[in-house]
PDB file of N, CA and C in Angstrom:
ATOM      1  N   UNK A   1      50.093 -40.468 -30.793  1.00  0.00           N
ATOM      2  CA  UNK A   1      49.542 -39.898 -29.607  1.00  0.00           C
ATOM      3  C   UNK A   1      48.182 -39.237 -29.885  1.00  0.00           C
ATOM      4  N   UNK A   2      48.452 -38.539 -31.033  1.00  0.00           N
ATOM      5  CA  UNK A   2      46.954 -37.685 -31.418  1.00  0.00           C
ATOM      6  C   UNK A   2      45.440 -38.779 -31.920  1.00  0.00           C
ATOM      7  N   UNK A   3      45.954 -40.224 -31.957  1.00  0.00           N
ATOM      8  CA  UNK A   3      45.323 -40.983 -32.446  1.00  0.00           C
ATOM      9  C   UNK A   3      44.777 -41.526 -31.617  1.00  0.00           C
ATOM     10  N   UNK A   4      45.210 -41.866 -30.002  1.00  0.00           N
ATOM     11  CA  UNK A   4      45.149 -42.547 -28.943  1.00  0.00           C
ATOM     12  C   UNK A   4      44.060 -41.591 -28.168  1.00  0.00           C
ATOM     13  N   UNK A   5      44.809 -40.117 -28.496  1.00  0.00           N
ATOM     14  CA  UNK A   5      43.438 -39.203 -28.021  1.00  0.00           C
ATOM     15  C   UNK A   5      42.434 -38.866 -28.476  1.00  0.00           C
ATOM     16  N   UNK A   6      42.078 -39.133 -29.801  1.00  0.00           N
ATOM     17  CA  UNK A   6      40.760 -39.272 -30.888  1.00  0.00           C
ATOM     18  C   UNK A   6      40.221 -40.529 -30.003  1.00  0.00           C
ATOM     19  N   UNK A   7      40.731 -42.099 -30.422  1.00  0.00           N
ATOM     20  CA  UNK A   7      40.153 -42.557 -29.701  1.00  0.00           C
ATOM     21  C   UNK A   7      39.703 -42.775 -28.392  1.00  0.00           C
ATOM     22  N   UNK A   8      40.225 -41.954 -27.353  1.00  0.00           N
ATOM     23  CA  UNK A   8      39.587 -41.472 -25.698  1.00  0.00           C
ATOM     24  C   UNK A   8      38.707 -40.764 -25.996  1.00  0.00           C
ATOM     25  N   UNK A   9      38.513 -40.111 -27.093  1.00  0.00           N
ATOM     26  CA  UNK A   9      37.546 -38.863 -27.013  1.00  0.00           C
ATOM     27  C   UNK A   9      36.396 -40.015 -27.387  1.00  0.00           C
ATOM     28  N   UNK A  10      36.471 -40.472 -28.630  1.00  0.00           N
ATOM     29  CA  UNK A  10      35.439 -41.370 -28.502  1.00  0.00           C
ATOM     30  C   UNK A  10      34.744 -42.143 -27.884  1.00  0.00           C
ATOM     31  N   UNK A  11      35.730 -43.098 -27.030  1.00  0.00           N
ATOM     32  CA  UNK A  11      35.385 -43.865 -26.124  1.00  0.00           C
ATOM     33  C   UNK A  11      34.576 -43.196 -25.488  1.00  0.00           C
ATOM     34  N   UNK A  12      34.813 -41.666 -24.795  1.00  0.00           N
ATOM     35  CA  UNK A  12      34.096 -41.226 -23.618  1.00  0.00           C
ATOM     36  C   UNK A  12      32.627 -40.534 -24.455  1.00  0.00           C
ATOM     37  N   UNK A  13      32.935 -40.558 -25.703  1.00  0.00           N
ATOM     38  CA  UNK A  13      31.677 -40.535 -26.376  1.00  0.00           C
ATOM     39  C   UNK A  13      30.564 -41.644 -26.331  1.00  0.00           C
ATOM     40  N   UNK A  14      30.923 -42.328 -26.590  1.00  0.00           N
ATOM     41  CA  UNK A  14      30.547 -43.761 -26.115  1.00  0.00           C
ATOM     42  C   UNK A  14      30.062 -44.379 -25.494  1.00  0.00           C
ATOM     43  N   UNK A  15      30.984 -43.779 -23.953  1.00  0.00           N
ATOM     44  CA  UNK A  15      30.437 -44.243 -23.019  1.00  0.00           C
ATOM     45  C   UNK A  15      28.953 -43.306 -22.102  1.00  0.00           C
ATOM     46  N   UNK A  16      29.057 -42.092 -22.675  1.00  0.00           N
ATOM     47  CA  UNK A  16      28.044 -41.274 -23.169  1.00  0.00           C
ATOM     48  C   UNK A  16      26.774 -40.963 -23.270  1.00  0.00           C
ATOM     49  N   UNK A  17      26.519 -42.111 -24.193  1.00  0.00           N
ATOM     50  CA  UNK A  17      25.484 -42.897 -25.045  1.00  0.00           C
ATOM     51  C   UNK A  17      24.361 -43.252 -24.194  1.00  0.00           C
ATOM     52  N   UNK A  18      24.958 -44.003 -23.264  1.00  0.00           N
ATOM     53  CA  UNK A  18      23.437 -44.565 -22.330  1.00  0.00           C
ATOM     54  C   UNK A  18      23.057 -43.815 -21.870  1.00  0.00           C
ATOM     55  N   UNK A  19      23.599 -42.968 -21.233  1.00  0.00           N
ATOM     56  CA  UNK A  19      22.714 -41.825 -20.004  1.00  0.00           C
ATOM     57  C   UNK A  19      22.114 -41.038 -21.144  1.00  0.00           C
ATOM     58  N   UNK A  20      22.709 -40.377 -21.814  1.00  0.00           N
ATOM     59  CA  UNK A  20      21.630 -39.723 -22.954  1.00  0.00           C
ATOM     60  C   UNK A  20      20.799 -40.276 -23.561  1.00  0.00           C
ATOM     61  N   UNK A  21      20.691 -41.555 -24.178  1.00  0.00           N
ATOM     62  CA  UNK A  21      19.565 -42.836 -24.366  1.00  0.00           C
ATOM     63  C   UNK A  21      18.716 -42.804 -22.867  1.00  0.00           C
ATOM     64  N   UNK A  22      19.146 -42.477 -22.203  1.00  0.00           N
ATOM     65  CA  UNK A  22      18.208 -42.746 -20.784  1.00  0.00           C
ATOM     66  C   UNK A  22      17.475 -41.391 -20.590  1.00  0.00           C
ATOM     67  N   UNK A  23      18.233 -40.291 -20.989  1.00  0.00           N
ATOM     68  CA  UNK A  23      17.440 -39.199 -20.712  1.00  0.00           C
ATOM     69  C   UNK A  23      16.497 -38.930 -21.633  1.00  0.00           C
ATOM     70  N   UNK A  24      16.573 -39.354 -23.125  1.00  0.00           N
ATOM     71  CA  UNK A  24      15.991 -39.280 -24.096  1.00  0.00           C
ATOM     72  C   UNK A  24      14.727 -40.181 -23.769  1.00  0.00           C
ATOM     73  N   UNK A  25      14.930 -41.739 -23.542  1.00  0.00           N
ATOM     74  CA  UNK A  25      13.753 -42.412 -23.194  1.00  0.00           C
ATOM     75  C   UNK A  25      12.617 -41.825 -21.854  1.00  0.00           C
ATOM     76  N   UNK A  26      13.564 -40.960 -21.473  1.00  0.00           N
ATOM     77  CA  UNK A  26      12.362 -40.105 -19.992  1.00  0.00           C
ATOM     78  C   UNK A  26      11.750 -39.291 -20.827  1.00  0.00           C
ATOM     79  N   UNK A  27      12.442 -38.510 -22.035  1.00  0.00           N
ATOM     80  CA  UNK A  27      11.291 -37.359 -22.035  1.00  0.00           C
ATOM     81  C   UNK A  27      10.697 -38.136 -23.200  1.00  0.00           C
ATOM     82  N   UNK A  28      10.738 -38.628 -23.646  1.00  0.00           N
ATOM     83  CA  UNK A  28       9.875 -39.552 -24.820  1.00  0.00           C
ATOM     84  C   UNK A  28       8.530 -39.960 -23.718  1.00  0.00           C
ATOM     85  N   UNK A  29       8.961 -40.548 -22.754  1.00  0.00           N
ATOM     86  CA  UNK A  29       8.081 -41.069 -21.804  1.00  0.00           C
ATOM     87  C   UNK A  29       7.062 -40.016 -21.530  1.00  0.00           C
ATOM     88  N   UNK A  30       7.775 -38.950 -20.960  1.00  0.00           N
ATOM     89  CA  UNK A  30       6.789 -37.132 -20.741  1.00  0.00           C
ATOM     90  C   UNK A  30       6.138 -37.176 -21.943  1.00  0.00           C
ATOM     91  N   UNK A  31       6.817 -36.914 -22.827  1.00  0.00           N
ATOM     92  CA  UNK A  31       6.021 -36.750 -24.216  1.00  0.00           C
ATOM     93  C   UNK A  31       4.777 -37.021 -24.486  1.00  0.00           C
ATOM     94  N   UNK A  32       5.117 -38.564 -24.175  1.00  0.00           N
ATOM     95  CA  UNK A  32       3.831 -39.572 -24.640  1.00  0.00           C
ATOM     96  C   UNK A  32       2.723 -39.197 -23.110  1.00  0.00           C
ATOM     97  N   UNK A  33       2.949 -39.043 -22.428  1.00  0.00           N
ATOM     98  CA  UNK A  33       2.061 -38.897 -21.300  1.00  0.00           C
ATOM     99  C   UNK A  33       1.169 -36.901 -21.936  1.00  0.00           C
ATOM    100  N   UNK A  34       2.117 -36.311 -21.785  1.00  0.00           N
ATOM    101  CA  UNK A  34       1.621 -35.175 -22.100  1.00  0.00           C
ATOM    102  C   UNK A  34       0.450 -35.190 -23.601  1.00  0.00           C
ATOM    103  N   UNK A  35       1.098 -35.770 -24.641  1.00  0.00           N
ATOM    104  CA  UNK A  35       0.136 -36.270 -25.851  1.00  0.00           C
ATOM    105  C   UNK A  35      -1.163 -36.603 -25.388  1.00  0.00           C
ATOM    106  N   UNK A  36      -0.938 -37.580 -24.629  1.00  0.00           N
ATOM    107  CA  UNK A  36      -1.986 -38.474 -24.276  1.00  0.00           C
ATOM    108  C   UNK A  36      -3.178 -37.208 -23.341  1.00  0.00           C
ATOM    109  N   UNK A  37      -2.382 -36.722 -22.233  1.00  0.00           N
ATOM    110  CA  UNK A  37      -3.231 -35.518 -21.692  1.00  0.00           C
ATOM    111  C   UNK A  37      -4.754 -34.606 -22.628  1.00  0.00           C
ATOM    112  N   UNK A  38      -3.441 -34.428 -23.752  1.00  0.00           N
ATOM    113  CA  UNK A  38      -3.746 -33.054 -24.911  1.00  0.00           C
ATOM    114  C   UNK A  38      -4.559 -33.788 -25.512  1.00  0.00           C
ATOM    115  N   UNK A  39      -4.594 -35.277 -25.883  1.00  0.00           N
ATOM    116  CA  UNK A  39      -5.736 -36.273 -27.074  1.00  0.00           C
ATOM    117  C   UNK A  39      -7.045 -36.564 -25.775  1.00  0.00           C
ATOM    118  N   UNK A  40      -6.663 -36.317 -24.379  1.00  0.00           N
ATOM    119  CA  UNK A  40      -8.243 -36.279 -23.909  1.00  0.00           C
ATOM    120  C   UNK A  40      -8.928 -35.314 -23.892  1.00  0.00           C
ATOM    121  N   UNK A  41      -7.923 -34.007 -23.695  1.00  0.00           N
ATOM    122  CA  UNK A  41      -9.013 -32.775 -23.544  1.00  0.00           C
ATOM    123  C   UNK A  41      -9.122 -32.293 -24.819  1.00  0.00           C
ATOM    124  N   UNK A  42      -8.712 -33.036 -25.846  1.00  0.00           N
ATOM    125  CA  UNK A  42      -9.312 -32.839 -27.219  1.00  0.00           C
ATOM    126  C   UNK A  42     -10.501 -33.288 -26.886  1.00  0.00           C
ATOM    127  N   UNK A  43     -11.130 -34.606 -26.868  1.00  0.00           N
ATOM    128  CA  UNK A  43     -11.769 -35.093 -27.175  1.00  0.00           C
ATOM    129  C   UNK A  43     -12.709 -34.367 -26.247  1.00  0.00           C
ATOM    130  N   UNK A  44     -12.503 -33.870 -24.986  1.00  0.00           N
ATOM    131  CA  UNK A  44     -13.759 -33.364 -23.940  1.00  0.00           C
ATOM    132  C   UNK A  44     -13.961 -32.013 -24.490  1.00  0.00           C
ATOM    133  N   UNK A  45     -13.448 -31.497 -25.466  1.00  0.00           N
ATOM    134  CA  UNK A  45     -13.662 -30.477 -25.839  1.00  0.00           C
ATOM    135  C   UNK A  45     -14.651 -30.553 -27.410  1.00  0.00           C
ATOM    136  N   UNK A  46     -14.226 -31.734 -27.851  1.00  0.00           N
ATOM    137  CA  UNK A  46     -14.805 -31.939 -28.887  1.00  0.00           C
ATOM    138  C   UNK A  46     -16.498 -32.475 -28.398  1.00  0.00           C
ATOM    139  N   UNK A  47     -16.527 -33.301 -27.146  1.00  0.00           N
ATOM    140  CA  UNK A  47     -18.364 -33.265 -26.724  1.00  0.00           C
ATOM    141  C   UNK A  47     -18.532 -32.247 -26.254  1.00  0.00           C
ATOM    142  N   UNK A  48     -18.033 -31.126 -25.851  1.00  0.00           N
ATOM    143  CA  UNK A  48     -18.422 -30.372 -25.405  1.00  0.00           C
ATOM    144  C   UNK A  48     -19.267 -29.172 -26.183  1.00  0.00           C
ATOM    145  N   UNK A  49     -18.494 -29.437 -27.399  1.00  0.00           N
ATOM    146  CA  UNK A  49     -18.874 -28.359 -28.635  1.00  0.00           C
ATOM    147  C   UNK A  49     -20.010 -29.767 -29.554  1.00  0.00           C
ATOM    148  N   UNK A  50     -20.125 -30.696 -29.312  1.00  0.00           N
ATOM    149  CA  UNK A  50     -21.557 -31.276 -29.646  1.00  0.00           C
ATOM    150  C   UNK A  50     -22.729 -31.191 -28.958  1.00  0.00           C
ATOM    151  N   UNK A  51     -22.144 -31.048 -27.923  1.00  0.00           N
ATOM    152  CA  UNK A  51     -23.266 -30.916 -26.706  1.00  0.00           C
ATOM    153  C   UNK A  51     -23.956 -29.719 -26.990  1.00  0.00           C
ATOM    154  N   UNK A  52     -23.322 -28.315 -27.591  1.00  0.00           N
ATOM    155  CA  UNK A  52     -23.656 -27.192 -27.609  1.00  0.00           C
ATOM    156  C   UNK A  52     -24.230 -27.162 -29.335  1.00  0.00           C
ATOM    157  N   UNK A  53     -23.507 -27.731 -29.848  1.00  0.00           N
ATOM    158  CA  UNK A  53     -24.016 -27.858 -31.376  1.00  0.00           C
ATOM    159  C   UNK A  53     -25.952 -28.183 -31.234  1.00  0.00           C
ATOM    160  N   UNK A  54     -26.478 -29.469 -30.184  1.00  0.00           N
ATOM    161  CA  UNK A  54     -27.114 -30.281 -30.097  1.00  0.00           C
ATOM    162  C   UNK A  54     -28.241 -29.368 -29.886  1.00  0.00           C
ATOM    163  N   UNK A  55     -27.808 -28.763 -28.733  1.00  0.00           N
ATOM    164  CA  UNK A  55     -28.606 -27.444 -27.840  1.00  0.00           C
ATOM    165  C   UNK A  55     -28.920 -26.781 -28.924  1.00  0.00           C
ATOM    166  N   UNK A  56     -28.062 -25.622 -29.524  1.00  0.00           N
ATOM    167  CA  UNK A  56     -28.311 -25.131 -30.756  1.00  0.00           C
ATOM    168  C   UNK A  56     -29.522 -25.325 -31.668  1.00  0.00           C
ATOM    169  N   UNK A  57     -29.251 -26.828 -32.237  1.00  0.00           N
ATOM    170  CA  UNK A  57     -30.305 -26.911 -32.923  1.00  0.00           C
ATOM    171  C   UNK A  57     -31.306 -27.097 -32.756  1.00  0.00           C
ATOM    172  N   UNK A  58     -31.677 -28.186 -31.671  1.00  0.00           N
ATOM    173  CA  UNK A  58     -32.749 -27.884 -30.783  1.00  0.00           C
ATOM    174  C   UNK A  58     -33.787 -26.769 -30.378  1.00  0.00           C
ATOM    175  N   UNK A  59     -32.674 -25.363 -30.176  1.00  0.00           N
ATOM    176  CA  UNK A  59     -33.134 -24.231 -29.782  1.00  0.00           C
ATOM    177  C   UNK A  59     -33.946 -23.335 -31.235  1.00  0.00           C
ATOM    178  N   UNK A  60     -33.220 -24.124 -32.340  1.00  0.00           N
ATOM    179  CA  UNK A  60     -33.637 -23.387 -33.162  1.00  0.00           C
ATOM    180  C   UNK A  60     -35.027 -24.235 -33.936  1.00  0.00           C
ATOM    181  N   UNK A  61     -34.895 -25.431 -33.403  1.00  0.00           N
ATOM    182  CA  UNK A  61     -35.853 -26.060 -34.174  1.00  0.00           C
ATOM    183  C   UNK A  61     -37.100 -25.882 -33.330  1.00  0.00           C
ATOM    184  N   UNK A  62     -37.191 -25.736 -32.009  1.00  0.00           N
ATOM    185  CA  UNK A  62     -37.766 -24.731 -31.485  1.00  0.00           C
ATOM    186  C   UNK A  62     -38.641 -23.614 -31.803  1.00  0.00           C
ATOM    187  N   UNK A  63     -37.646 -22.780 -31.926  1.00  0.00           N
ATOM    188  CA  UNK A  63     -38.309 -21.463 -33.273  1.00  0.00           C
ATOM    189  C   UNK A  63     -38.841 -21.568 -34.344  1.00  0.00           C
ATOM    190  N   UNK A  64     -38.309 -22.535 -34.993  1.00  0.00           N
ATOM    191  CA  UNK A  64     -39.049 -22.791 -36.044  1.00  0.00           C
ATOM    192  C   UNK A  64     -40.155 -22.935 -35.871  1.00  0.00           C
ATOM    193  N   UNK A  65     -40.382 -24.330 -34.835  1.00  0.00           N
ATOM    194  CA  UNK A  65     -41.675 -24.781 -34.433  1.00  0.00           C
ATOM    195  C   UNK A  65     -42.813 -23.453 -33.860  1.00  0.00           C
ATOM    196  N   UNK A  66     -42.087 -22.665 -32.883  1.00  0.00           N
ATOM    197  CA  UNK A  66     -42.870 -21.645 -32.607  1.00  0.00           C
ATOM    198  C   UNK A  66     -43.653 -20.888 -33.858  1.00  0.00           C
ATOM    199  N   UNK A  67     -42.802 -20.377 -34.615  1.00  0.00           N
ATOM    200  CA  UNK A  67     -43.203 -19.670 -36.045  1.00  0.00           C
ATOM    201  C   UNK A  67     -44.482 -20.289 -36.596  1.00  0.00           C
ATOM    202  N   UNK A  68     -43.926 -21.622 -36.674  1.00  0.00           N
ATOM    203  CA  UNK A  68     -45.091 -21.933 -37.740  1.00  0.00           C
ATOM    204  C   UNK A  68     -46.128 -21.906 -36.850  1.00  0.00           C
ATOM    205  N   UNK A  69     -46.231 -22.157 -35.511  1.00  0.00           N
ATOM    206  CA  UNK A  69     -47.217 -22.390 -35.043  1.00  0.00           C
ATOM    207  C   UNK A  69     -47.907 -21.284 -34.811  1.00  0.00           C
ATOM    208  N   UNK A  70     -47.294 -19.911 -34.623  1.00  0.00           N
ATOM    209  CA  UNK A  70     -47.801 -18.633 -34.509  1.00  0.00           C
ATOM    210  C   UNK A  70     -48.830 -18.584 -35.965  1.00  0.00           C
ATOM    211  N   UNK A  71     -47.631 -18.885 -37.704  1.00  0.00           N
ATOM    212  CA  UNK A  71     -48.347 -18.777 -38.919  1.00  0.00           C
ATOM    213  C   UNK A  71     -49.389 -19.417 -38.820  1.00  0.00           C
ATOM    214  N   UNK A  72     -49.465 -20.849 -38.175  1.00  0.00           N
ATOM    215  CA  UNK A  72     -50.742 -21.718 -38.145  1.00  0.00           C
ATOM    216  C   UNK A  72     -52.246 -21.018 -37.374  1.00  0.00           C
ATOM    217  N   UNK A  73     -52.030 -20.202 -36.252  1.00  0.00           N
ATOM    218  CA  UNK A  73     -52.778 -20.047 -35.678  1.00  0.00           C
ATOM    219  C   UNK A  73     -53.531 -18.560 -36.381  1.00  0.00           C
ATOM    220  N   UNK A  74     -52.662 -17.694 -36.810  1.00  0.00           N
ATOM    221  CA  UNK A  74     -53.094 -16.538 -37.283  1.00  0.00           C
ATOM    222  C   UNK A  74     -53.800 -17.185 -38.697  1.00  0.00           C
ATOM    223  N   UNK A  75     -53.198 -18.012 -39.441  1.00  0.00           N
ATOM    224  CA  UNK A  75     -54.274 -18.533 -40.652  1.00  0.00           C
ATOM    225  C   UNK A  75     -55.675 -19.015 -40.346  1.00  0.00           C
ATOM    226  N   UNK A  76     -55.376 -19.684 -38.808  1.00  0.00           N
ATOM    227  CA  UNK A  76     -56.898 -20.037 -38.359  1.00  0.00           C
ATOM    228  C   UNK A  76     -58.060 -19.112 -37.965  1.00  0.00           C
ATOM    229  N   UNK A  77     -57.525 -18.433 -37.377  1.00  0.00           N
ATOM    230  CA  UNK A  77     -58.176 -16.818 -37.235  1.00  0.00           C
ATOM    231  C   UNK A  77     -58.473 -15.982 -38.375  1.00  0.00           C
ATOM    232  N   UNK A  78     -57.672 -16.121 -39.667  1.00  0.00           N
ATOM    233  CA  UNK A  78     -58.328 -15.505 -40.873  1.00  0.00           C
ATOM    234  C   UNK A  78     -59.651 -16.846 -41.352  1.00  0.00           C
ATOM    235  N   UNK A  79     -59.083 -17.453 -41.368  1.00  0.00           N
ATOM    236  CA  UNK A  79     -60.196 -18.628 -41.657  1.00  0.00           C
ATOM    237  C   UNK A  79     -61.448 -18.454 -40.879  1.00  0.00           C
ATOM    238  N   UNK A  80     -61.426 -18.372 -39.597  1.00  0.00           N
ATOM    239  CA  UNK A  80     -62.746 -18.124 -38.853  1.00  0.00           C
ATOM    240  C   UNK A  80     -63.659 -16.860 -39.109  1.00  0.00           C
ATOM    241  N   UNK A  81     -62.577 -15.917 -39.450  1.00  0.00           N
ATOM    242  CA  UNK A  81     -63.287 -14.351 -40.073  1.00  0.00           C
ATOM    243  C   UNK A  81     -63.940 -15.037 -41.092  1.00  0.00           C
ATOM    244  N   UNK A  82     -63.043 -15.401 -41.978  1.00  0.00           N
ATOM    245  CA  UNK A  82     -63.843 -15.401 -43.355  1.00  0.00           C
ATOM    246  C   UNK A  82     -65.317 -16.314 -43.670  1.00  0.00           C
ATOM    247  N   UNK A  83     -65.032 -17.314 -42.715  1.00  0.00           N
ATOM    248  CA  UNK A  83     -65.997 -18.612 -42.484  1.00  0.00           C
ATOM    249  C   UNK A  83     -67.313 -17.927 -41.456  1.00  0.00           C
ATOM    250  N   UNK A  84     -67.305 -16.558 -41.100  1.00  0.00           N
ATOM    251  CA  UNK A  84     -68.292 -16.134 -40.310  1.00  0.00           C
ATOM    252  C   UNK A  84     -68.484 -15.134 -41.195  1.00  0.00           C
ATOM    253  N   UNK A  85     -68.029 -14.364 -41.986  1.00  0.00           N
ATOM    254  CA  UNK A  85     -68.186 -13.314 -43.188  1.00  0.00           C
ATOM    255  C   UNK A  85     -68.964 -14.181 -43.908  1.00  0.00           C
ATOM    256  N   UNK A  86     -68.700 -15.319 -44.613  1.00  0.00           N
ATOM    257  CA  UNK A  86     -69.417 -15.918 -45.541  1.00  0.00           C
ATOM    258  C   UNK A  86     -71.155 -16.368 -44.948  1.00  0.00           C
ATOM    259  N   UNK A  87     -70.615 -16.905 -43.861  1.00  0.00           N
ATOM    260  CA  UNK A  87     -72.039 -17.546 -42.922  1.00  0.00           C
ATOM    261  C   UNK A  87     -73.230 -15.962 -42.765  1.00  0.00           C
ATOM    262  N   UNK A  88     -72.862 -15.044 -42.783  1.00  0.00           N
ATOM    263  CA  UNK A  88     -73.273 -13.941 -42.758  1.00  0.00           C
ATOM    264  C   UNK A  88     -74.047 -13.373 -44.044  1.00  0.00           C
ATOM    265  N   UNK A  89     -72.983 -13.786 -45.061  1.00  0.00           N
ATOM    266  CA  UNK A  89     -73.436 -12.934 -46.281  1.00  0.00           C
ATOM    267  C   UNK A  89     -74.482 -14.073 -46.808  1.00  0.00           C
ATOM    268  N   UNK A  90     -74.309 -15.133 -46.253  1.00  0.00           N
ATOM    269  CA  UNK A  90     -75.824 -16.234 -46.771  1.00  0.00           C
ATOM    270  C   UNK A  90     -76.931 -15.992 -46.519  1.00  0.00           C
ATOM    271  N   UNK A  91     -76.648 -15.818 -44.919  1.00  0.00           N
ATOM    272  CA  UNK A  91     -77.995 -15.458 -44.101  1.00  0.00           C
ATOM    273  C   UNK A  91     -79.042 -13.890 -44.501  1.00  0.00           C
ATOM    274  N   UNK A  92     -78.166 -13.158 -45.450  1.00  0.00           N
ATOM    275  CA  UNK A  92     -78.092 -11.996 -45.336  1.00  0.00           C
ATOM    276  C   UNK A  92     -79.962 -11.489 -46.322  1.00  0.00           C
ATOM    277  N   UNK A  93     -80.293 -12.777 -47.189  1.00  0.00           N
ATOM    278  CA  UNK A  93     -81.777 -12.775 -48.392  1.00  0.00           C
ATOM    279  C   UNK A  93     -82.646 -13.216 -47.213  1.00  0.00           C
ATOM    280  N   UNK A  94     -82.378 -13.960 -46.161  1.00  0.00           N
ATOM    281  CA  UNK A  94     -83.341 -14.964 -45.929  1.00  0.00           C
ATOM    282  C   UNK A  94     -84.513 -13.905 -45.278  1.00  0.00           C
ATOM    283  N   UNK A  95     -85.506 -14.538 -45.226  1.00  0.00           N
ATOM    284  CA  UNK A  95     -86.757 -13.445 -44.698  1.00  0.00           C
ATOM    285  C   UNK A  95     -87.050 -14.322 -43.073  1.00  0.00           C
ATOM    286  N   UNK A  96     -87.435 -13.382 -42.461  1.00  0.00           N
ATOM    287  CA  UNK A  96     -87.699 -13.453 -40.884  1.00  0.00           C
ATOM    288  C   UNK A  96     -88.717 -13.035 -40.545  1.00  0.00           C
ATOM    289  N   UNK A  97     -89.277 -13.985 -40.030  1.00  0.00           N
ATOM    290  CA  UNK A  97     -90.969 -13.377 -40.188  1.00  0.00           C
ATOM    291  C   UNK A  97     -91.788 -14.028 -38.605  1.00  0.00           C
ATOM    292  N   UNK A  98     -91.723 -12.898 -37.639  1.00  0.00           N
ATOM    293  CA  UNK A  98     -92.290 -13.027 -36.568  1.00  0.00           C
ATOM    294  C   UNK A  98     -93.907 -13.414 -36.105  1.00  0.00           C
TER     295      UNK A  98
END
């Protein structure tokens, strides 16, 4: 008797099987949909932080550019002093005679 009811228990184990195989294949299904969600707004998150990377450097290459161009211009301005200091100190023997 105890053997007849092991095997009912099983059977209804058994019979079991599919609907839980069925519920299992739904959320596998969610799963994979939800994954799929999370692997796009990875990825829109990942241009999003290139996009800003891009800007970034840009912004800084920028500055850079500004800098030097500030260093460039102030060297030109010592250059013009000195290039009118010198033009000066040439002129400075010559005789002038009205």
């Amino acid at each position: 008797m105890e053997q007849k009811l092991d095997i009912m228990e099983q059977i209804n184990k058994l019979q079991s099987l599919p609907s839980q195989l069925e519920a299992m294949q739904q959320e596998i299904k969610s799963l994979r949909g939800a994954v799929s969600d999370m692997a796009k707004s990875i990825k829109f998150m990942e241009d999003k932080v290139d996009k800003v990377k891009k800007t970034m450097k840009a912004k800084a290459d920028r500055d850079e550019v500004k800098s030097l161009k500030d260093s460039v211009e102030e060297m030109e301005m010592k250059m013009k002093q000195k290039l009118e200091d010198l033009g000066n100190r040439s002129r400075r023997q010559n005789l002038v005679f009205f």
